[in-house]
N, C-alpha and C. Protein backbone atom coordinates (compact mmCIF):
# COMPACT_ATOMS: atom_id res chain seq x y z
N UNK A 1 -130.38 -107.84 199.66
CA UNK A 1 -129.27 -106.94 199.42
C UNK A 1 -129.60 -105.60 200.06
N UNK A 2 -128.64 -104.83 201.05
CA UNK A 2 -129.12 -103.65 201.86
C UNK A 2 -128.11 -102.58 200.96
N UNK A 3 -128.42 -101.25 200.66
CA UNK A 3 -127.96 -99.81 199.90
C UNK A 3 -126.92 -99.36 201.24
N UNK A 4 -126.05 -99.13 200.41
CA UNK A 4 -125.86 -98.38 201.60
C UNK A 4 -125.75 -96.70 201.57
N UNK A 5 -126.05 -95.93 202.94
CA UNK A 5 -126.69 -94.95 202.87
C UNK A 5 -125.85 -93.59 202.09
N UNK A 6 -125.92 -92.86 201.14
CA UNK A 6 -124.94 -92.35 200.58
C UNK A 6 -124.67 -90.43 201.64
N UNK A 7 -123.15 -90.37 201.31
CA UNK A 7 -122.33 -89.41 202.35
C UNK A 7 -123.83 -88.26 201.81
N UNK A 8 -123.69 -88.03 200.48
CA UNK A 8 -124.17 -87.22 199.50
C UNK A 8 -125.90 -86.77 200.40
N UNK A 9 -126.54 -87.72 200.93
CA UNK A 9 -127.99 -87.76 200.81
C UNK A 9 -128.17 -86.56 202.25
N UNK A 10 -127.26 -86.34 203.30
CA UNK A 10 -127.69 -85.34 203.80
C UNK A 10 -128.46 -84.15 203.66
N UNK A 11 -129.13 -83.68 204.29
CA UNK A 11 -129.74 -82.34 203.81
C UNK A 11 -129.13 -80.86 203.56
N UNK A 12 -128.27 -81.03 204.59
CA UNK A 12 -127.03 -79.76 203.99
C UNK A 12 -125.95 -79.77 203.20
N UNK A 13 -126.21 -81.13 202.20
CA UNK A 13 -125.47 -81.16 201.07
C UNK A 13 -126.63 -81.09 199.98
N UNK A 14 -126.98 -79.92 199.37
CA UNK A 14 -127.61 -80.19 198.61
C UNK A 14 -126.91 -79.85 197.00
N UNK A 15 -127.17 -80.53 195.76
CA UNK A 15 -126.54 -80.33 194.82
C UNK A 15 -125.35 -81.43 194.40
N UNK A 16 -124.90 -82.19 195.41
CA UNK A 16 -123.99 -82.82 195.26
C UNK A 16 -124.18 -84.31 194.19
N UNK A 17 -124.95 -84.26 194.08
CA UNK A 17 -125.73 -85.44 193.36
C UNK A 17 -124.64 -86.09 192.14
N UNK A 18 -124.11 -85.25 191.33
CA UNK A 18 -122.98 -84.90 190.26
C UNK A 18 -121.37 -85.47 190.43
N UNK A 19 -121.61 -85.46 191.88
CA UNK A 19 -120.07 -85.69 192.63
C UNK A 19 -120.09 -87.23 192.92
N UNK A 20 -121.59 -87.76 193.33
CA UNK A 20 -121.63 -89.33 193.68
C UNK A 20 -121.42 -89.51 192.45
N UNK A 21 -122.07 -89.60 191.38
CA UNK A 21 -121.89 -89.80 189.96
C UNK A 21 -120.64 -90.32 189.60
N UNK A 22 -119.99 -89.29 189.85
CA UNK A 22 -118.63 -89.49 189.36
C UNK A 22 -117.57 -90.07 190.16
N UNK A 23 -118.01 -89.99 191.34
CA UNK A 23 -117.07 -90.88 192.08
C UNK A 23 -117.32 -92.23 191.56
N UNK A 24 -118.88 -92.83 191.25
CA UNK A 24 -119.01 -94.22 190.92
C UNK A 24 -118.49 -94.39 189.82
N UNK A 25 -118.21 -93.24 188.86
CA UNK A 25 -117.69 -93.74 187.47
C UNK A 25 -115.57 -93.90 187.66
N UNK A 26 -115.35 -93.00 189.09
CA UNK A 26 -113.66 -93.30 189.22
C UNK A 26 -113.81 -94.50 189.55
N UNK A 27 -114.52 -95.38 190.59
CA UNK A 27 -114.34 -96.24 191.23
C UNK A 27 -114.64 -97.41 190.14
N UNK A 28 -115.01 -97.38 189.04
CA UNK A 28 -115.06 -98.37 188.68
C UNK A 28 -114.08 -98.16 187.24
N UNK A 29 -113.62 -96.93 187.06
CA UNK A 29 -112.45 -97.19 186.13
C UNK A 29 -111.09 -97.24 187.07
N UNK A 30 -111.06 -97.21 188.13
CA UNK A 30 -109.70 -97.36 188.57
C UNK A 30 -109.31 -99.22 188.74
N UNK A 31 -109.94 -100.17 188.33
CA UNK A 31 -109.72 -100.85 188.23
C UNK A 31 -108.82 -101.66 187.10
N UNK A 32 -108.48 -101.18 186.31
CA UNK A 32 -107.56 -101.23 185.01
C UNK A 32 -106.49 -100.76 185.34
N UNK A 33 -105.20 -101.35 185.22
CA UNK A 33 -104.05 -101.11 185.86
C UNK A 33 -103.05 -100.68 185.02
N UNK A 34 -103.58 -100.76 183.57
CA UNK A 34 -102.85 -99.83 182.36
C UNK A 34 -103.52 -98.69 181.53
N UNK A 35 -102.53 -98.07 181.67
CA UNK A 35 -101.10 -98.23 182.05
C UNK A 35 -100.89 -97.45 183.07
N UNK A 36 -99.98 -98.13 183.72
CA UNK A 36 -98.88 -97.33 185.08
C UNK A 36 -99.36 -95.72 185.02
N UNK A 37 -99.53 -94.78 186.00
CA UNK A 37 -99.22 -93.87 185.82
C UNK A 37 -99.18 -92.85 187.26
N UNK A 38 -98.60 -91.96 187.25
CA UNK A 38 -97.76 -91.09 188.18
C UNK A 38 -98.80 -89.87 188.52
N UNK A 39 -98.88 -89.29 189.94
CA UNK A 39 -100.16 -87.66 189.87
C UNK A 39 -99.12 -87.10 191.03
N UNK A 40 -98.34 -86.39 190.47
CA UNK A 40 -97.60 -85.00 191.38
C UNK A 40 -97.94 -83.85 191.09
N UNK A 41 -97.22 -83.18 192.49
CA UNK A 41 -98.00 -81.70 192.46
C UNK A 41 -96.06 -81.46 192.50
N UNK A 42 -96.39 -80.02 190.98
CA UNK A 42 -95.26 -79.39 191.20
C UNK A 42 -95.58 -78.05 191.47
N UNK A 43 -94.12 -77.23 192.52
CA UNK A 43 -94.42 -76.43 192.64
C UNK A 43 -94.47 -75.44 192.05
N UNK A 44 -95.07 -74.19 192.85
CA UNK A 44 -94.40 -73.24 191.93
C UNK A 44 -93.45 -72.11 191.81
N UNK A 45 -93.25 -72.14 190.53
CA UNK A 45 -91.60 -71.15 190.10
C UNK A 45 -92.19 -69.92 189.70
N UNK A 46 -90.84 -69.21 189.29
CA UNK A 46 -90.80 -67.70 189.03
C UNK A 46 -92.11 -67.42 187.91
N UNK A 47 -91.81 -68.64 186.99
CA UNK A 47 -92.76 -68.21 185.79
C UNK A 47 -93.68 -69.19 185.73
N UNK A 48 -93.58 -70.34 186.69
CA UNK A 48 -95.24 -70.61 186.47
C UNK A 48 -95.70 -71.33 187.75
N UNK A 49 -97.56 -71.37 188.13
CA UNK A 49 -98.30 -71.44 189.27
C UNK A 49 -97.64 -72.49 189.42
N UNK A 50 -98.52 -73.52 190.07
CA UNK A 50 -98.05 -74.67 191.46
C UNK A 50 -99.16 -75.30 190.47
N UNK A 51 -98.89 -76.59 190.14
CA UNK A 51 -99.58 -77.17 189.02
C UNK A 51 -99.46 -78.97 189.64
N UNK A 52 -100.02 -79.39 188.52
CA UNK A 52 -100.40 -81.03 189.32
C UNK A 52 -99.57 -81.83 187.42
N UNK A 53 -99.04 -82.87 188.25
CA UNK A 53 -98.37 -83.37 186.68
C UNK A 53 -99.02 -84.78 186.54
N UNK A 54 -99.26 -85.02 185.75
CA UNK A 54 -99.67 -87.04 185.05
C UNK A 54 -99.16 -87.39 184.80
N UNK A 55 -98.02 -88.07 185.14
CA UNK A 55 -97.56 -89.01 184.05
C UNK A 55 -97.53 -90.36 183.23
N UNK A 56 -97.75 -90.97 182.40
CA UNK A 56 -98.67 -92.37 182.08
C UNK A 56 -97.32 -92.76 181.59
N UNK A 57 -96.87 -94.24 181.98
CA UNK A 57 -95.96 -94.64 181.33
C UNK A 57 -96.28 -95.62 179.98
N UNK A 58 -96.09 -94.77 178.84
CA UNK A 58 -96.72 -95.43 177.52
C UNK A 58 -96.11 -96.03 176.52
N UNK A 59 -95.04 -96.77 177.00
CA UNK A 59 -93.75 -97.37 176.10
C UNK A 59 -94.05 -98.00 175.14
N UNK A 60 -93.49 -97.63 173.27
CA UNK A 60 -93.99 -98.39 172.57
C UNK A 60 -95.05 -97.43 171.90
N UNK A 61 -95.38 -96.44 172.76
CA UNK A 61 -96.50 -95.62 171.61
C UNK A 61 -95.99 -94.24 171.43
N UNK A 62 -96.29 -94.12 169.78
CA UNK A 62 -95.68 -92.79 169.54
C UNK A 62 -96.68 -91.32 169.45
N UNK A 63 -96.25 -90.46 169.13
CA UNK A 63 -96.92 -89.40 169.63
C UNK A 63 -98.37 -89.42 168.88
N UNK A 64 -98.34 -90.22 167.44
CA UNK A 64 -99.31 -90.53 166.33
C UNK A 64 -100.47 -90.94 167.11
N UNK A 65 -99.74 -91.67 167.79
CA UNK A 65 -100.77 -93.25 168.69
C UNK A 65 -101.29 -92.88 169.64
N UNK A 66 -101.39 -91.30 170.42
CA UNK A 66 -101.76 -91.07 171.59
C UNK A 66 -102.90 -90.07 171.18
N UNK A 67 -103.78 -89.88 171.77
CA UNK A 67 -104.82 -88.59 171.64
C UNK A 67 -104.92 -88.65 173.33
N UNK A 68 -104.75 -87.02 173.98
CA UNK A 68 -105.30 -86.08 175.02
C UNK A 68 -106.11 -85.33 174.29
N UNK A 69 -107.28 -85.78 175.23
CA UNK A 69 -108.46 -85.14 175.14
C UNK A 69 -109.08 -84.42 176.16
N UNK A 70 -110.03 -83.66 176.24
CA UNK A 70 -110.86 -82.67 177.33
C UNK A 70 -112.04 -82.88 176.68
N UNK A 71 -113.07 -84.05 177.55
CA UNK A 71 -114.08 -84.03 177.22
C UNK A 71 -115.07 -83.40 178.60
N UNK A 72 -115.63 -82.09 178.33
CA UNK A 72 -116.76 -81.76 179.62
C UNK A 72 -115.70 -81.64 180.87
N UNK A 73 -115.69 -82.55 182.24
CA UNK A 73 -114.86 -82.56 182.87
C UNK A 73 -113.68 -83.58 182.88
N UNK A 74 -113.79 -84.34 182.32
CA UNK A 74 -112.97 -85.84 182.17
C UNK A 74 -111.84 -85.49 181.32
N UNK A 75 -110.37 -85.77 181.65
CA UNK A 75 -109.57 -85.64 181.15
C UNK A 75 -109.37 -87.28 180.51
N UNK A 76 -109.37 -87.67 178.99
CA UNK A 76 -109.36 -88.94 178.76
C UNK A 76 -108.08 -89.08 178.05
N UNK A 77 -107.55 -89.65 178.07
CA UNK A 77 -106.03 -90.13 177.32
C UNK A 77 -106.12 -91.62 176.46
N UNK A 78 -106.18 -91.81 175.57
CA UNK A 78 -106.32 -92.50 174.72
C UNK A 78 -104.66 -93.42 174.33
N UNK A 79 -104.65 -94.57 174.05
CA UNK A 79 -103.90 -95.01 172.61
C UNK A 79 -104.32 -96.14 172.38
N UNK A 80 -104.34 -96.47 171.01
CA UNK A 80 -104.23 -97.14 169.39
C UNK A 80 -102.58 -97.56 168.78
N UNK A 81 -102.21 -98.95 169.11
CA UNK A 81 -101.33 -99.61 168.17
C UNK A 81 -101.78 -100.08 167.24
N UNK A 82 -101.28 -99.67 166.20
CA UNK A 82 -101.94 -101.12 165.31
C UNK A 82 -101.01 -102.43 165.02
N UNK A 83 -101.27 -103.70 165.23
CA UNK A 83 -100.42 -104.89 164.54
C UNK A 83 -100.48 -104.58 163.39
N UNK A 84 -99.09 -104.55 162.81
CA UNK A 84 -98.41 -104.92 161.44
C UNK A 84 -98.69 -106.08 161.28
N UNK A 85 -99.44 -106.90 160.08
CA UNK A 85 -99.50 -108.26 159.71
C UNK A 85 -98.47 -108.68 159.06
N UNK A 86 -97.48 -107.58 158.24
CA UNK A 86 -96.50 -107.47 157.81
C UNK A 86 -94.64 -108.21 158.84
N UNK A 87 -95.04 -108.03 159.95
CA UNK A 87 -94.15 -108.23 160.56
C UNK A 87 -93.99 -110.11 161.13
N UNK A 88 -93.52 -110.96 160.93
CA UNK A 88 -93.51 -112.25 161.76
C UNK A 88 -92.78 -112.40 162.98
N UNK A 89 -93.18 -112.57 163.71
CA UNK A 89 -92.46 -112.74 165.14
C UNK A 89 -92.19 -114.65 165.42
N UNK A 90 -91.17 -114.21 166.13
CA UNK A 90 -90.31 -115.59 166.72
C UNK A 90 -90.80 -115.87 168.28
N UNK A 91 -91.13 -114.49 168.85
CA UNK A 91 -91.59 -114.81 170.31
C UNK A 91 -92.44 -113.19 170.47
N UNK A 92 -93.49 -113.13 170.68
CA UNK A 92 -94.34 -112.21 170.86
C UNK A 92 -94.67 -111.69 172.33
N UNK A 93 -93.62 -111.43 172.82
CA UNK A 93 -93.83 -110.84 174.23
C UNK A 93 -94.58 -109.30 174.54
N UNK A 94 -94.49 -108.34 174.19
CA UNK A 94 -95.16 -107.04 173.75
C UNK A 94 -96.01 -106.75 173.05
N UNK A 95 -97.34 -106.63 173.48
CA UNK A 95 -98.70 -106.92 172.41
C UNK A 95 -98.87 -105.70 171.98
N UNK A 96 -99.56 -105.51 171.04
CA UNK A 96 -99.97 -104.08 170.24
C UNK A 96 -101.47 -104.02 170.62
N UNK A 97 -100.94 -102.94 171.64
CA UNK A 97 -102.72 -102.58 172.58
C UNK A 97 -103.18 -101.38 172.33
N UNK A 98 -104.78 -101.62 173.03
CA UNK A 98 -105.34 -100.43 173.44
C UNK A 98 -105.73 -99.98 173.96
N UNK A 99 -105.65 -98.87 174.59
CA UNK A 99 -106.07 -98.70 176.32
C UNK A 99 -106.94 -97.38 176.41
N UNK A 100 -107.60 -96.76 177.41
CA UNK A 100 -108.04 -95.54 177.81
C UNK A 100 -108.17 -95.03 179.20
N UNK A 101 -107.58 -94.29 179.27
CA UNK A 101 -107.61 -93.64 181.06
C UNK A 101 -108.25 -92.62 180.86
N UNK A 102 -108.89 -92.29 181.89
CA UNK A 102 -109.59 -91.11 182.27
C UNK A 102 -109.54 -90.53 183.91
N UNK A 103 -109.51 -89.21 183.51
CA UNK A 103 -109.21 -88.25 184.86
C UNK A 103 -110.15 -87.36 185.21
N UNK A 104 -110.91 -87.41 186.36
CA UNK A 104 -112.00 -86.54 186.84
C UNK A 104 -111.03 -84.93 187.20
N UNK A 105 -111.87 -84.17 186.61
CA UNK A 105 -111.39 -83.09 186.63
C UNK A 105 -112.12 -81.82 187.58
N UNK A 106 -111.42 -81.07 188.39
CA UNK A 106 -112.45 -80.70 189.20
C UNK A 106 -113.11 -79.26 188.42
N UNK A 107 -113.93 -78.54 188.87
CA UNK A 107 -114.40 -77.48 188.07
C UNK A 107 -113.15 -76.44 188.15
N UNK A 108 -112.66 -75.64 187.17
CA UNK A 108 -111.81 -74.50 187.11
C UNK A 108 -110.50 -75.50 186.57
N UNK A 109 -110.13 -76.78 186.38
CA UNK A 109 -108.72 -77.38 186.50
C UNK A 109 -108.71 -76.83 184.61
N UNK A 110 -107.52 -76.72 184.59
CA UNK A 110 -106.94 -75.80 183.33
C UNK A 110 -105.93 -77.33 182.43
N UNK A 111 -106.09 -77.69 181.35
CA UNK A 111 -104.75 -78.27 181.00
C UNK A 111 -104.27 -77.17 180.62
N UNK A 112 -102.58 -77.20 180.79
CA UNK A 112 -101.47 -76.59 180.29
C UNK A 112 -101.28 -76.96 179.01
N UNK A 113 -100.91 -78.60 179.14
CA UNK A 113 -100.30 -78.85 177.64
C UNK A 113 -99.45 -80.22 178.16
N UNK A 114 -98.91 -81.39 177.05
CA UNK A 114 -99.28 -82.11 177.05
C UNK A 114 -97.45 -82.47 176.45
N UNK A 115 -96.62 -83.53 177.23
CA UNK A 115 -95.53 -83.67 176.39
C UNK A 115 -94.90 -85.33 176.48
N UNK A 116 -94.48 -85.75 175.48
CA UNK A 116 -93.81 -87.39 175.29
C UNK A 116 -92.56 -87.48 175.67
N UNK A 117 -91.93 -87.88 176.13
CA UNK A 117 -90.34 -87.76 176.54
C UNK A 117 -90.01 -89.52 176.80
N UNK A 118 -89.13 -90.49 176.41
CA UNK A 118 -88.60 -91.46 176.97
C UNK A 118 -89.52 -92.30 177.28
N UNK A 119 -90.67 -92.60 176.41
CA UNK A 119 -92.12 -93.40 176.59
C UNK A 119 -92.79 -93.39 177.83
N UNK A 120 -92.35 -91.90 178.15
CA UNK A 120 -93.62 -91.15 179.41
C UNK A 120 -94.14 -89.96 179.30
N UNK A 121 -95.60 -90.02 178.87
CA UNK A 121 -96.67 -89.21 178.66
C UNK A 121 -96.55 -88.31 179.63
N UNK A 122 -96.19 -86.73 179.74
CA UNK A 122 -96.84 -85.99 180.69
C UNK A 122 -97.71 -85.00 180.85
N UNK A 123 -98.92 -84.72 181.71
CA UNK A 123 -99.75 -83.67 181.21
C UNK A 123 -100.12 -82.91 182.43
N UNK A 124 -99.24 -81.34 182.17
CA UNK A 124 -99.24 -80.74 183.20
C UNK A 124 -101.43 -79.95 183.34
N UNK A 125 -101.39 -79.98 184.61
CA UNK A 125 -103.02 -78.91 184.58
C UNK A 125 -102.46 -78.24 186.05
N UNK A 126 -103.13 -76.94 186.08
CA UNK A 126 -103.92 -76.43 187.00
C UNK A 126 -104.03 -75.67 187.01
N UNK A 127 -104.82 -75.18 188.57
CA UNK A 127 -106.13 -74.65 188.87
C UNK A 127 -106.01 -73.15 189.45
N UNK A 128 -106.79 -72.23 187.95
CA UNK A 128 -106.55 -71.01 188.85
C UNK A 128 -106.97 -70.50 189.99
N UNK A 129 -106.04 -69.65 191.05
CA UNK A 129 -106.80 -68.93 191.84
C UNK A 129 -107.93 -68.33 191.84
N UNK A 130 -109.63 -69.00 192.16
CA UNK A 130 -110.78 -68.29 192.40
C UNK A 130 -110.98 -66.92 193.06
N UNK A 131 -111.63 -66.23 192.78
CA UNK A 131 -111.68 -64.55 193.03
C UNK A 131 -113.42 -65.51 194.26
N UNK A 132 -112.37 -65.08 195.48
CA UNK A 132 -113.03 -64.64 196.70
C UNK A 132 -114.42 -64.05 196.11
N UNK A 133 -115.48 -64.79 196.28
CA UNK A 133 -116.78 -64.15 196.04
C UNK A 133 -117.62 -63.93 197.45
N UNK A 134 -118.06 -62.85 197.81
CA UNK A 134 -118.72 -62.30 199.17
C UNK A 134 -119.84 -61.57 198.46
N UNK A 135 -121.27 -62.19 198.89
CA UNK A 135 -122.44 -61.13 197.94
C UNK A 135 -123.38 -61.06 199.22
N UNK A 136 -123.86 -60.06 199.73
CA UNK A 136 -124.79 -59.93 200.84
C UNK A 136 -126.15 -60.41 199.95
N UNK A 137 -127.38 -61.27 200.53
CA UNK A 137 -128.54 -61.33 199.63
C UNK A 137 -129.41 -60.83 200.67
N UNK A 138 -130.48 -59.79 199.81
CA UNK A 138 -131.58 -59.11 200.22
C UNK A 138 -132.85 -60.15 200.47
N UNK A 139 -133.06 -59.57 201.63
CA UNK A 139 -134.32 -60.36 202.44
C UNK A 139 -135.84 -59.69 201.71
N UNK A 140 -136.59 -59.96 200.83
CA UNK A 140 -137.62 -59.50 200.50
C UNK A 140 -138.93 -60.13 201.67
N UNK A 141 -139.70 -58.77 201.91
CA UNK A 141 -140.74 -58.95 203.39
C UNK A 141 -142.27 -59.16 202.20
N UNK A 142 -142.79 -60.37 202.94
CA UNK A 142 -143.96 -60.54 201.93
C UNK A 142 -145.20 -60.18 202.92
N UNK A 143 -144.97 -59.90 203.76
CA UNK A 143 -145.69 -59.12 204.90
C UNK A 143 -146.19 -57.68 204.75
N UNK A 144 -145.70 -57.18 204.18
CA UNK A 144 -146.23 -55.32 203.34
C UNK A 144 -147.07 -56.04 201.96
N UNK A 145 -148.54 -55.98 202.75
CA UNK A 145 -149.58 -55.43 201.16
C UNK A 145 -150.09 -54.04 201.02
């Protein structure tokens, strides 16, 4: 079995180590195909920035049943049905599931806030404008004893 050589391992990437990480952890949750969900960029208006939207299509779960979370960088979205044992069914086409998505988040990404509409989850974020950092660094001479 041959490795193959990672983008990351160059020498003028140093630090990046964090970023392979997590790419291996998208690449292996993007394989779960529930639930459906939507990544637009809206723009921006009078009263608010230029923001990025999620939308998860979560039909069947109510606002009880959902937890958005912010764990570290990972945006994770959760739901919990529970089966009623109470209920008998004639034909059981719609199962009472449970699922978890998660969203790599880049450093600075902001959630807004989080809304249910027509059994589609949406959760607006983003990212404030960074303040331009320019710092000259001083050369110390180890040559003067």
């Amino acid at each position: 079995m041959t490795t193959r050589p990672s983008p990351f391992g160059h020498p003028f990437l140093l630090g990046f180590d964090e970023i392979e990480q997590a790419l291996d952890r998208v690449s292996k949750a993007a394989n779960d195909g529930y639930p459906p969900y939507n990544i637009e960029r809206v723009a921006r208006s009078d009263r608010e920035p230029e923001r990025l939207r999620i939308t998860l299509a979560v039909a069947g779960f109510t606002r009880d049943q959902l937890d958005v979370m912010l764990e570290e960088n990972q945006l994770v979205v959760r739901g919990r049905q529970i089966d009623e044992k109470s209920r008998q069914f004639l034909h059981r086409g719609i199962a009472a599931r449970q699922f978890q998505r998660a969203f790599l988040l880049a450093d600075g990404m902001e959630v807004m806030g989080a809304d249910l509409s027509n059994g589609l989850l949406s959760i607006d974020l983003t990212r404030p404008e960074p303040d331009r950092v320019v710092r000259k660094i001083a050369i110390a001479s180890r040559d003067d004893v």
